[in-house]
N, C-alpha and C. Protein backbone atom coordinates (compact mmCIF):
# COMPACT_ATOMS: atom_id res chain seq x y z
N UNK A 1 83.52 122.91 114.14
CA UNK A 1 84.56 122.54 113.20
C UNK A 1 85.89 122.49 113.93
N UNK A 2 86.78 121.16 113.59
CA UNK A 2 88.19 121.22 114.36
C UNK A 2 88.83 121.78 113.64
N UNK A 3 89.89 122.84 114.22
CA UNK A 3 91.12 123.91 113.60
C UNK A 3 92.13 123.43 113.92
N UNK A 4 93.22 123.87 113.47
CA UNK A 4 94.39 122.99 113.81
C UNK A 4 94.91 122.28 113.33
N UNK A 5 95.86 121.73 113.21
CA UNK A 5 97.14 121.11 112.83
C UNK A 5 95.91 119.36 112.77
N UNK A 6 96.35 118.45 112.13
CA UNK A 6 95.36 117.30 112.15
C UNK A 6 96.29 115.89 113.44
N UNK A 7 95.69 115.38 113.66
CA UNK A 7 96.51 115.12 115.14
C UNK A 7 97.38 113.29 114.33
N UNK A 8 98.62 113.58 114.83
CA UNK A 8 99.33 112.52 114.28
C UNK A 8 98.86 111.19 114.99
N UNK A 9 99.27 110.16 114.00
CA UNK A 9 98.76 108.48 114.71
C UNK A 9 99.52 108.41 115.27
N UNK A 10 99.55 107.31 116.62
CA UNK A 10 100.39 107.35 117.59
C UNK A 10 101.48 106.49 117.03
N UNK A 11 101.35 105.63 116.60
CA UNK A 11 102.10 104.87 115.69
C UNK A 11 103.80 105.46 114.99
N UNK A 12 103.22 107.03 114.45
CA UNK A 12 104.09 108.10 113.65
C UNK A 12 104.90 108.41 114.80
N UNK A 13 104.08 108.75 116.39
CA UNK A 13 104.76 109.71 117.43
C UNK A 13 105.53 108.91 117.60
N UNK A 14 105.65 107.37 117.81
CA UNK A 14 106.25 106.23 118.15
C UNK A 14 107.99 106.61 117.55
N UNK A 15 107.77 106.63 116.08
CA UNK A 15 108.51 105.93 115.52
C UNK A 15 109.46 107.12 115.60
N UNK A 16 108.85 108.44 115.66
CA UNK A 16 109.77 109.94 115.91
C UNK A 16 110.62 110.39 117.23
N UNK A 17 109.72 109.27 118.32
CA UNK A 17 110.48 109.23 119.46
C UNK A 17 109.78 109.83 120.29
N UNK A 18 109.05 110.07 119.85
CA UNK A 18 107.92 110.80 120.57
C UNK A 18 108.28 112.46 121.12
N UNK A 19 108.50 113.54 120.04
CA UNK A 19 109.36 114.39 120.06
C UNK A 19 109.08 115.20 121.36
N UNK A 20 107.43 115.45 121.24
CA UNK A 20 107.12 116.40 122.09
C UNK A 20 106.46 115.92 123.56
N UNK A 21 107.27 114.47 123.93
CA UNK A 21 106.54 114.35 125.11
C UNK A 21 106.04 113.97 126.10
N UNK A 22 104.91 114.01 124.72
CA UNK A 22 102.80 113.99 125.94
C UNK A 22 102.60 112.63 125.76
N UNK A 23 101.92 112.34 126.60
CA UNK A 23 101.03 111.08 126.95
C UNK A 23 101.22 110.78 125.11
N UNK A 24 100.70 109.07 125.14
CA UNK A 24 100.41 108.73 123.85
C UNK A 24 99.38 107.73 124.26
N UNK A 25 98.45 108.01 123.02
CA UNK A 25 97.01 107.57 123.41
C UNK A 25 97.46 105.96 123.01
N UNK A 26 97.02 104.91 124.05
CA UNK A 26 97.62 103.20 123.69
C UNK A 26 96.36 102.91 123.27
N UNK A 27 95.16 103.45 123.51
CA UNK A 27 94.03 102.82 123.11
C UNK A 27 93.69 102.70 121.21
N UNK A 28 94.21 103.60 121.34
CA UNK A 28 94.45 104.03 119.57
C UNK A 28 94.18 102.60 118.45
N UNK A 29 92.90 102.66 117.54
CA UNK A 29 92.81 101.42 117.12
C UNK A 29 93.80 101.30 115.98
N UNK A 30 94.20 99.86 116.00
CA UNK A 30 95.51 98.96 115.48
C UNK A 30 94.84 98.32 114.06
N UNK A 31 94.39 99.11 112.76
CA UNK A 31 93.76 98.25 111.85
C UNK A 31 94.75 97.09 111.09
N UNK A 32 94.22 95.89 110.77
CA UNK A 32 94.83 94.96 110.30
C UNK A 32 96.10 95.49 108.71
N UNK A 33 97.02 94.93 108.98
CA UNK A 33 98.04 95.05 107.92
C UNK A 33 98.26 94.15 107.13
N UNK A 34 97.50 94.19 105.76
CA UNK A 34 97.53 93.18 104.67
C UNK A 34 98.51 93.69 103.28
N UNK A 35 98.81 92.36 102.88
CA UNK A 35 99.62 92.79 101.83
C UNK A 35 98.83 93.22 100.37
N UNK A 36 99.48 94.84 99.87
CA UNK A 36 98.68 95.47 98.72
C UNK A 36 99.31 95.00 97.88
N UNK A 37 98.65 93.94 96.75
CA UNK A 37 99.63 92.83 96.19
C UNK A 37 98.56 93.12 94.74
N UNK A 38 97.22 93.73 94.29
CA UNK A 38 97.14 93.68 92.50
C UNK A 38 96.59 94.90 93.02
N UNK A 39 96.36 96.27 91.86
CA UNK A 39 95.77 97.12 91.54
C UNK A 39 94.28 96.53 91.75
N UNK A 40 92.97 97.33 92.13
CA UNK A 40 91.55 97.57 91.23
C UNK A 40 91.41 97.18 90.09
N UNK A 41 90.55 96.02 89.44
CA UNK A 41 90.37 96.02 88.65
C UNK A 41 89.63 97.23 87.72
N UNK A 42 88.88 98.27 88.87
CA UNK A 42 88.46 99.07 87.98
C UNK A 42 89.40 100.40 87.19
N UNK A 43 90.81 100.18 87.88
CA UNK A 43 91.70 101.22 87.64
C UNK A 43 91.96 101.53 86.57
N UNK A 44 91.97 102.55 85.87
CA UNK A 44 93.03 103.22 84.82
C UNK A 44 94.21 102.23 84.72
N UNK A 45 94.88 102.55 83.39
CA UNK A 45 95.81 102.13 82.79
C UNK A 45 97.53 102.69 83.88
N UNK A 46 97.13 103.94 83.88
CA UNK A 46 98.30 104.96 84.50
C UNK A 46 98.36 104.82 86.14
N UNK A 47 97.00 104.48 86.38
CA UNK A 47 96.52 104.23 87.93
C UNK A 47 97.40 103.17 88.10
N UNK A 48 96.83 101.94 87.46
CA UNK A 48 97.25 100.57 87.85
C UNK A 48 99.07 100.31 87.68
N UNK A 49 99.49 100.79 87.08
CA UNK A 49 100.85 101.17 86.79
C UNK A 49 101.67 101.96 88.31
N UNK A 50 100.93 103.22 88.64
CA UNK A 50 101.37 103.92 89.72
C UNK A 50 101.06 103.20 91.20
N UNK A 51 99.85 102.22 91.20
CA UNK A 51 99.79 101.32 92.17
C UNK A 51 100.57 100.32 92.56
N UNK A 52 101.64 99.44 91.36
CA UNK A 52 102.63 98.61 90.98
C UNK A 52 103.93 99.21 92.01
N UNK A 53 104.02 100.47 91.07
CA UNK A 53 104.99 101.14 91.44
C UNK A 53 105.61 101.86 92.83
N UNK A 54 104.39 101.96 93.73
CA UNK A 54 104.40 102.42 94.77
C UNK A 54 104.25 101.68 96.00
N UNK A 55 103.45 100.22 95.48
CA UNK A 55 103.27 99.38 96.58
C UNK A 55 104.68 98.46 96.84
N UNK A 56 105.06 98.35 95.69
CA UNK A 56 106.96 98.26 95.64
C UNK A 56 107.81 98.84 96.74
N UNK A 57 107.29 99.59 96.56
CA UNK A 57 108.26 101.03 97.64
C UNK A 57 107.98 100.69 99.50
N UNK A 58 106.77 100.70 99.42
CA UNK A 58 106.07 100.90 100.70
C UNK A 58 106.63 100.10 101.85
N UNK A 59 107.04 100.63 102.52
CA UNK A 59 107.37 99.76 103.82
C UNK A 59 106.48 98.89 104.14
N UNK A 60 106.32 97.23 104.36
CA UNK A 60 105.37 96.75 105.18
C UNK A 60 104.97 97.08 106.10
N UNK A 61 103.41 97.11 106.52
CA UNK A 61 102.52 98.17 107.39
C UNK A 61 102.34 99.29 107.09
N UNK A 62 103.06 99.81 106.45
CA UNK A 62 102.83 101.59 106.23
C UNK A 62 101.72 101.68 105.86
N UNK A 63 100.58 101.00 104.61
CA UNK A 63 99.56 101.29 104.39
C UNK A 63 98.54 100.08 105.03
N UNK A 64 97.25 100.32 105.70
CA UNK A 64 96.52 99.27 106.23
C UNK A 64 95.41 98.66 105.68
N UNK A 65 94.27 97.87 106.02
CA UNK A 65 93.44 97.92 105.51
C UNK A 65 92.57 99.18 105.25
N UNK A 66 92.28 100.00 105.96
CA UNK A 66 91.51 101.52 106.51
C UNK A 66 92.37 102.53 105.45
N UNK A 67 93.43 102.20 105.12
CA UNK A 67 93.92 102.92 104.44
C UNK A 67 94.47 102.50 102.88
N UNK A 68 93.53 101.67 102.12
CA UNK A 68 93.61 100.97 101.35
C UNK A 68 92.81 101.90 100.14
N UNK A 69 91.57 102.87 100.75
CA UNK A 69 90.72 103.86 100.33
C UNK A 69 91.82 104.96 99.73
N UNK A 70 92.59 105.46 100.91
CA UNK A 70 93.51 106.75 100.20
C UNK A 70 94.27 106.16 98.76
N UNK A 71 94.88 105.03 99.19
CA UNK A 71 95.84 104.71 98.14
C UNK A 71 94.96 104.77 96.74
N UNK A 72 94.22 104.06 96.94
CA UNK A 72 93.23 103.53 95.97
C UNK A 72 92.72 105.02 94.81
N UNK A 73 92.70 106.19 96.07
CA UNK A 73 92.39 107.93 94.87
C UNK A 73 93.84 108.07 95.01
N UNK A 74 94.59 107.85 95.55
CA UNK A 74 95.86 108.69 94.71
C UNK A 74 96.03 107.99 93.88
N UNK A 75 95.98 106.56 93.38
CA UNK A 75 95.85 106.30 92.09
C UNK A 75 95.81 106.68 91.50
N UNK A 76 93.94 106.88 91.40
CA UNK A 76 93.19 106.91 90.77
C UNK A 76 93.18 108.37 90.11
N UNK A 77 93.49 109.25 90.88
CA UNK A 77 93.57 110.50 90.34
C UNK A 77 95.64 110.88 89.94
N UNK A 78 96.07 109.85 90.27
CA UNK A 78 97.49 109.83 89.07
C UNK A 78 96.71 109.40 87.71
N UNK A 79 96.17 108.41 87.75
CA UNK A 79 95.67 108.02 86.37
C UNK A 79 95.12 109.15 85.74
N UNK A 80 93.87 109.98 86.70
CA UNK A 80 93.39 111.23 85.73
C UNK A 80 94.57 112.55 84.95
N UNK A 81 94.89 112.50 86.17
CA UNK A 81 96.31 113.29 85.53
C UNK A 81 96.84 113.72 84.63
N UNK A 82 97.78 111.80 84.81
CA UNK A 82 98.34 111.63 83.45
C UNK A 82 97.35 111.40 82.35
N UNK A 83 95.87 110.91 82.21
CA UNK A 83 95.64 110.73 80.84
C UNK A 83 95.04 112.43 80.55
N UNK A 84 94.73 113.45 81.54
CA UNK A 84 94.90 114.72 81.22
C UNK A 84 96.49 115.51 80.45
N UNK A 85 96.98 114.93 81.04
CA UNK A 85 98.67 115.51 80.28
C UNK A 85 98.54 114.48 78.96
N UNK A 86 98.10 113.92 78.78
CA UNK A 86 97.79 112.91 77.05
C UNK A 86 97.33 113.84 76.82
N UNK A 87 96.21 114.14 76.62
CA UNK A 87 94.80 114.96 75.61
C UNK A 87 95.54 116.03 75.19
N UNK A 88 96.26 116.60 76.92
CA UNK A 88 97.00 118.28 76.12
C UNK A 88 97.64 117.83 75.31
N UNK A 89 98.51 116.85 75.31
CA UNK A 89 99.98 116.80 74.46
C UNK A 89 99.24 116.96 72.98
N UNK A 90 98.11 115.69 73.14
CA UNK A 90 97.54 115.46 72.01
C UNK A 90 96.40 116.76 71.06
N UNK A 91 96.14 117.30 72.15
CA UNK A 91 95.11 118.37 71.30
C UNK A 91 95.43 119.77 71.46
N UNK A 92 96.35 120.06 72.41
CA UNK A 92 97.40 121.41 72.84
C UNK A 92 96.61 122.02 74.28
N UNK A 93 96.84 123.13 74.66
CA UNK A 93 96.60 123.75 75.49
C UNK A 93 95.68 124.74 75.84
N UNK A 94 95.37 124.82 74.53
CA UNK A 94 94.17 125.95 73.51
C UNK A 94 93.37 124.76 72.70
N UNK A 95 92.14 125.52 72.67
CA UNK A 95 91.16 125.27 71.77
C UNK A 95 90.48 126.06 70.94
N UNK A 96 90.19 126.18 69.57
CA UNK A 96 89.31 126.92 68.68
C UNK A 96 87.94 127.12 68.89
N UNK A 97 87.08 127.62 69.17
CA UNK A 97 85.55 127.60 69.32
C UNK A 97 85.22 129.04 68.74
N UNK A 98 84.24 128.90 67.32
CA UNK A 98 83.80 130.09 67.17
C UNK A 98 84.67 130.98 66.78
N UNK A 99 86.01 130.82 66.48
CA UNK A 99 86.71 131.93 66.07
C UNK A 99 87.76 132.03 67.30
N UNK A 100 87.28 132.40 68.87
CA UNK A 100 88.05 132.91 69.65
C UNK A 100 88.62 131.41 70.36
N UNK A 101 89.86 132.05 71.07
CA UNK A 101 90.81 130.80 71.61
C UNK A 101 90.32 130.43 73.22
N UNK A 102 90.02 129.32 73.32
CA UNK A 102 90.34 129.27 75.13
C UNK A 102 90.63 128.08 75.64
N UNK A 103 91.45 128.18 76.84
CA UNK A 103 92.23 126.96 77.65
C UNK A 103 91.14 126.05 77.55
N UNK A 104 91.97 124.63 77.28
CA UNK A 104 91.46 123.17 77.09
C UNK A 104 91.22 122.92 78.28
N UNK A 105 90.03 122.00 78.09
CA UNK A 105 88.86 121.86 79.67
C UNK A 105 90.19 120.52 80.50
N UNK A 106 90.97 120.16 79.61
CA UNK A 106 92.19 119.24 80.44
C UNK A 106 92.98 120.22 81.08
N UNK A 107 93.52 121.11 80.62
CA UNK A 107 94.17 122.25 81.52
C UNK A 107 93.95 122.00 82.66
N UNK A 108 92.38 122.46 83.41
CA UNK A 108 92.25 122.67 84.34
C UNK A 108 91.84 121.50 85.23
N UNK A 109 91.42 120.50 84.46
CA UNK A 109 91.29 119.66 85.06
C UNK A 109 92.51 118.24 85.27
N UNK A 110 93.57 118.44 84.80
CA UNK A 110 95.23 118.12 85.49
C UNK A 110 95.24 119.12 86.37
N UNK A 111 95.31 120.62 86.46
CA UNK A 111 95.54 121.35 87.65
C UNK A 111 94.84 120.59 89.13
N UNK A 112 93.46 120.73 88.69
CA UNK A 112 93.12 119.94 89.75
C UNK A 112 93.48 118.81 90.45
N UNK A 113 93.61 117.56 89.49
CA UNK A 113 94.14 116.38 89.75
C UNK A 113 95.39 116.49 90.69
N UNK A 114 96.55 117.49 90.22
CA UNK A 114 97.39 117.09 90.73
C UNK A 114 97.52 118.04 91.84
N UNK A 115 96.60 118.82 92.03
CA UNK A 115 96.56 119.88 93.54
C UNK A 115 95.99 118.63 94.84
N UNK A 116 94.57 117.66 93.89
CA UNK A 116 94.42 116.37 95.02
C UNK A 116 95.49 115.86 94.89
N UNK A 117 96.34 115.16 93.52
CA UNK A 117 97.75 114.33 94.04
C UNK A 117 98.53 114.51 94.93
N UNK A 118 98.54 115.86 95.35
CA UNK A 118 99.80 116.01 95.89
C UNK A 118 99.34 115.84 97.61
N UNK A 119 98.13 116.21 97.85
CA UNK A 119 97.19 115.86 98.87
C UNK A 119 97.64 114.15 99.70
N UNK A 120 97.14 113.70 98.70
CA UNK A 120 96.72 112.17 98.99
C UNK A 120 98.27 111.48 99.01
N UNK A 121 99.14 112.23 98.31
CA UNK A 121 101.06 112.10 98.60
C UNK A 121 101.10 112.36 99.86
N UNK A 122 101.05 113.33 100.70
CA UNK A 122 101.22 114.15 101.59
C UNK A 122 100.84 112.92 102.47
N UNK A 123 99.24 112.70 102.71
CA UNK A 123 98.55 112.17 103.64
C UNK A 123 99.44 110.30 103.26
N UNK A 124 99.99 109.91 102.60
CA UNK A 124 100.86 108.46 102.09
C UNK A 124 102.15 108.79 102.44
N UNK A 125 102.33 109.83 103.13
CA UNK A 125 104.02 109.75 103.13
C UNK A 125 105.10 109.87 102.22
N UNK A 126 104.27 110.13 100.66
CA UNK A 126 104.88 110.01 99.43
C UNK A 126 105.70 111.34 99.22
N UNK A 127 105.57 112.53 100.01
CA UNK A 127 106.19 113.36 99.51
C UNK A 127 107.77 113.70 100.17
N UNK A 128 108.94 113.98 99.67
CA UNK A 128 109.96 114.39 100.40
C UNK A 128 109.82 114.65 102.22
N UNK A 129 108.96 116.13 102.46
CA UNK A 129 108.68 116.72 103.52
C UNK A 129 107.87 115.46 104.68
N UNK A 130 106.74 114.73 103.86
CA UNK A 130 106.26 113.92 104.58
C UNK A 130 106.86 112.74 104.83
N UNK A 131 108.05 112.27 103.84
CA UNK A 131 108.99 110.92 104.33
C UNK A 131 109.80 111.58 105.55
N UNK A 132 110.12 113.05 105.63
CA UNK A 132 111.26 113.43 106.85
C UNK A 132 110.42 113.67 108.21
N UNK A 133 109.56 112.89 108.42
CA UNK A 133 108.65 113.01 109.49
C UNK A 133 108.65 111.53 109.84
N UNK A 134 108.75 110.86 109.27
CA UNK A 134 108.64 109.22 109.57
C UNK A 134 110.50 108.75 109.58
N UNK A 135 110.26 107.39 110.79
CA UNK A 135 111.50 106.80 110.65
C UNK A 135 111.24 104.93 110.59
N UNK A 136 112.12 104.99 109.62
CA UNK A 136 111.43 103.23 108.93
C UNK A 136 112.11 102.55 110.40
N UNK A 137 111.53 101.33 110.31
CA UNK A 137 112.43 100.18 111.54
C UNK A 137 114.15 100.04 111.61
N UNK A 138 114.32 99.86 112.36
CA UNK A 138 115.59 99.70 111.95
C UNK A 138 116.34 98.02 111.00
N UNK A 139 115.46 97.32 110.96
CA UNK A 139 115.23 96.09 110.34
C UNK A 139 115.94 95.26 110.47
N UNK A 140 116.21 95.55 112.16
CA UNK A 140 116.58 93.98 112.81
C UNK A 140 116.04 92.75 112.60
N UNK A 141 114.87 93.12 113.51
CA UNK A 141 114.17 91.76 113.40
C UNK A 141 112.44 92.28 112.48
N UNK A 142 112.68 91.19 111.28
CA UNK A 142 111.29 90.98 110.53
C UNK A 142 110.30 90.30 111.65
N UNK A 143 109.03 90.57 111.08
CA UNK A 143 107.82 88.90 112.03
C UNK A 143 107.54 88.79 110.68
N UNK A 144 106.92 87.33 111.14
CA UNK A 144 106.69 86.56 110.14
C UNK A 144 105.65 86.81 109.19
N UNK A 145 105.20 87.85 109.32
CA UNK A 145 103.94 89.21 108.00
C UNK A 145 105.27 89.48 107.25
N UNK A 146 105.92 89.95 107.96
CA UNK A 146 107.31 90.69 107.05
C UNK A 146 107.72 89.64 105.63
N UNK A 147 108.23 88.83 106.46
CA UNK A 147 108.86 87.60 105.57
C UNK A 147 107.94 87.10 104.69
N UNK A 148 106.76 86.52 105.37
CA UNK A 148 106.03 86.23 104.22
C UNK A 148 105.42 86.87 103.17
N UNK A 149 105.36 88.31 103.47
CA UNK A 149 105.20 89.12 102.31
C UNK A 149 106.40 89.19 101.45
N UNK A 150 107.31 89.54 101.90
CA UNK A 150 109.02 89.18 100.91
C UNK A 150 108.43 88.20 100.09
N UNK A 151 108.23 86.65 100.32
CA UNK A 151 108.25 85.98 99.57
C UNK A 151 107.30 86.00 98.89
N UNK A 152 106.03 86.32 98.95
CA UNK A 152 105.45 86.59 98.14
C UNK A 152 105.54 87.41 96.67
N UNK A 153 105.82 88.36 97.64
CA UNK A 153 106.50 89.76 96.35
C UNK A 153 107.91 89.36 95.08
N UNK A 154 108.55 88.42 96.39
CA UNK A 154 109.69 87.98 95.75
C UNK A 154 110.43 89.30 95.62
N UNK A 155 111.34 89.50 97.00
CA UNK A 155 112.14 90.60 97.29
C UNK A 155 112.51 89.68 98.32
C-alpha cells in the first residue's frame, strides 16, 4: 500500500514554479483537453445545474478527458445532497416509528454525500485551500482550443 502525501501532476508543479526543485517527470501522460459543454443525460436535476455552474468557472484545460469521471460524481453526489437537504426540509430531521424518535435515514446520508463532496472539491480544485495551490496562466496568449471554446460558450 502507498503512504504518503498523493504525488502532484507535473502540470500543477509547473504552474507553482516548481517549488521544491526536483526533477519533473516530462514523460508524464498529456490526456486530451475537450470542451465540458452539456451535463449527463443521466444526471439529477441539482447535478445537472451544479455541472452548468462549474464548467462556467473552470479554466480551459483544468478538467480533461480522464478527468471527466471525477467531475461527473461530484455532480452527481451534489445532486444527492441537495435532494437529501429536500426530504429533511420536507419530512424534518426525526422520524416517528413505533412510538420512539430516530434520525431520518437523509441525515446521514447528506452527511455522507457531502464528506465525498468535499473530497471530489478538493481533488477539482474547487475548494479555497486547493485553488491556493494552483496558478491560472497569465492570459497572454490564448491557442486556438482557448478561443474556440470562448466562442462556443459565448464568453
Amino acid at each position: 500500500m502507498v503512504r504518503g502525501r498523493k504525488p502532484k501532476p507535473t502540470k500543477m508543479k509547473k504552474l507553482q514554479g516548481n517549488p521544491g526543485k526536483r526533477k519533473l517527470n516530462d514523460a508524464e501522460p498529456e490526456p486530451r483537453v475537450v470542451p465540458l459543454l452539456e451535463p449527463p443525460g443521466w444526471m439529477g436535476p441539482y447535478g445537472k445545474d451544479e455541472w452548468v455552474r462549474v464548467v462556467r468557472e473552470l479554466p480551459q484545460g483544468m478538467v480533461t478527458v480522464l478527468d471527466r469521471a471525477v467531475l461527473e460524481n461530484y455532480c452527481a453526489t451534489y445532486d444527492e445532497w441537495r435532494t437529501c437537504l429536500v426530504m429533511i426540509k420536507k419530512y424534518g430531521r426525526t422520524q416517528m416509528n413505533n412510538g420512539r424518535r430516530f434520525n431520518s435515514p437523509y441525515v446521514s446520508q447528506a452527511q455522507r454525500a457531502r464528506v465525498d463532496l468535499n473530497k471530489f472539491a478538493s481533488e477539482l480544485g474547487f475548494t479555497p485551500s486547493a485553488r491556493s495551490r494552483v496558478r491560472g496562466s497569465d492570459g497572454e496568449s490564448d491557442s486556438d482550443a482557448d478561443r474556440e471554446f470562448a466562442e462556443i460558450v459565448g464568453i
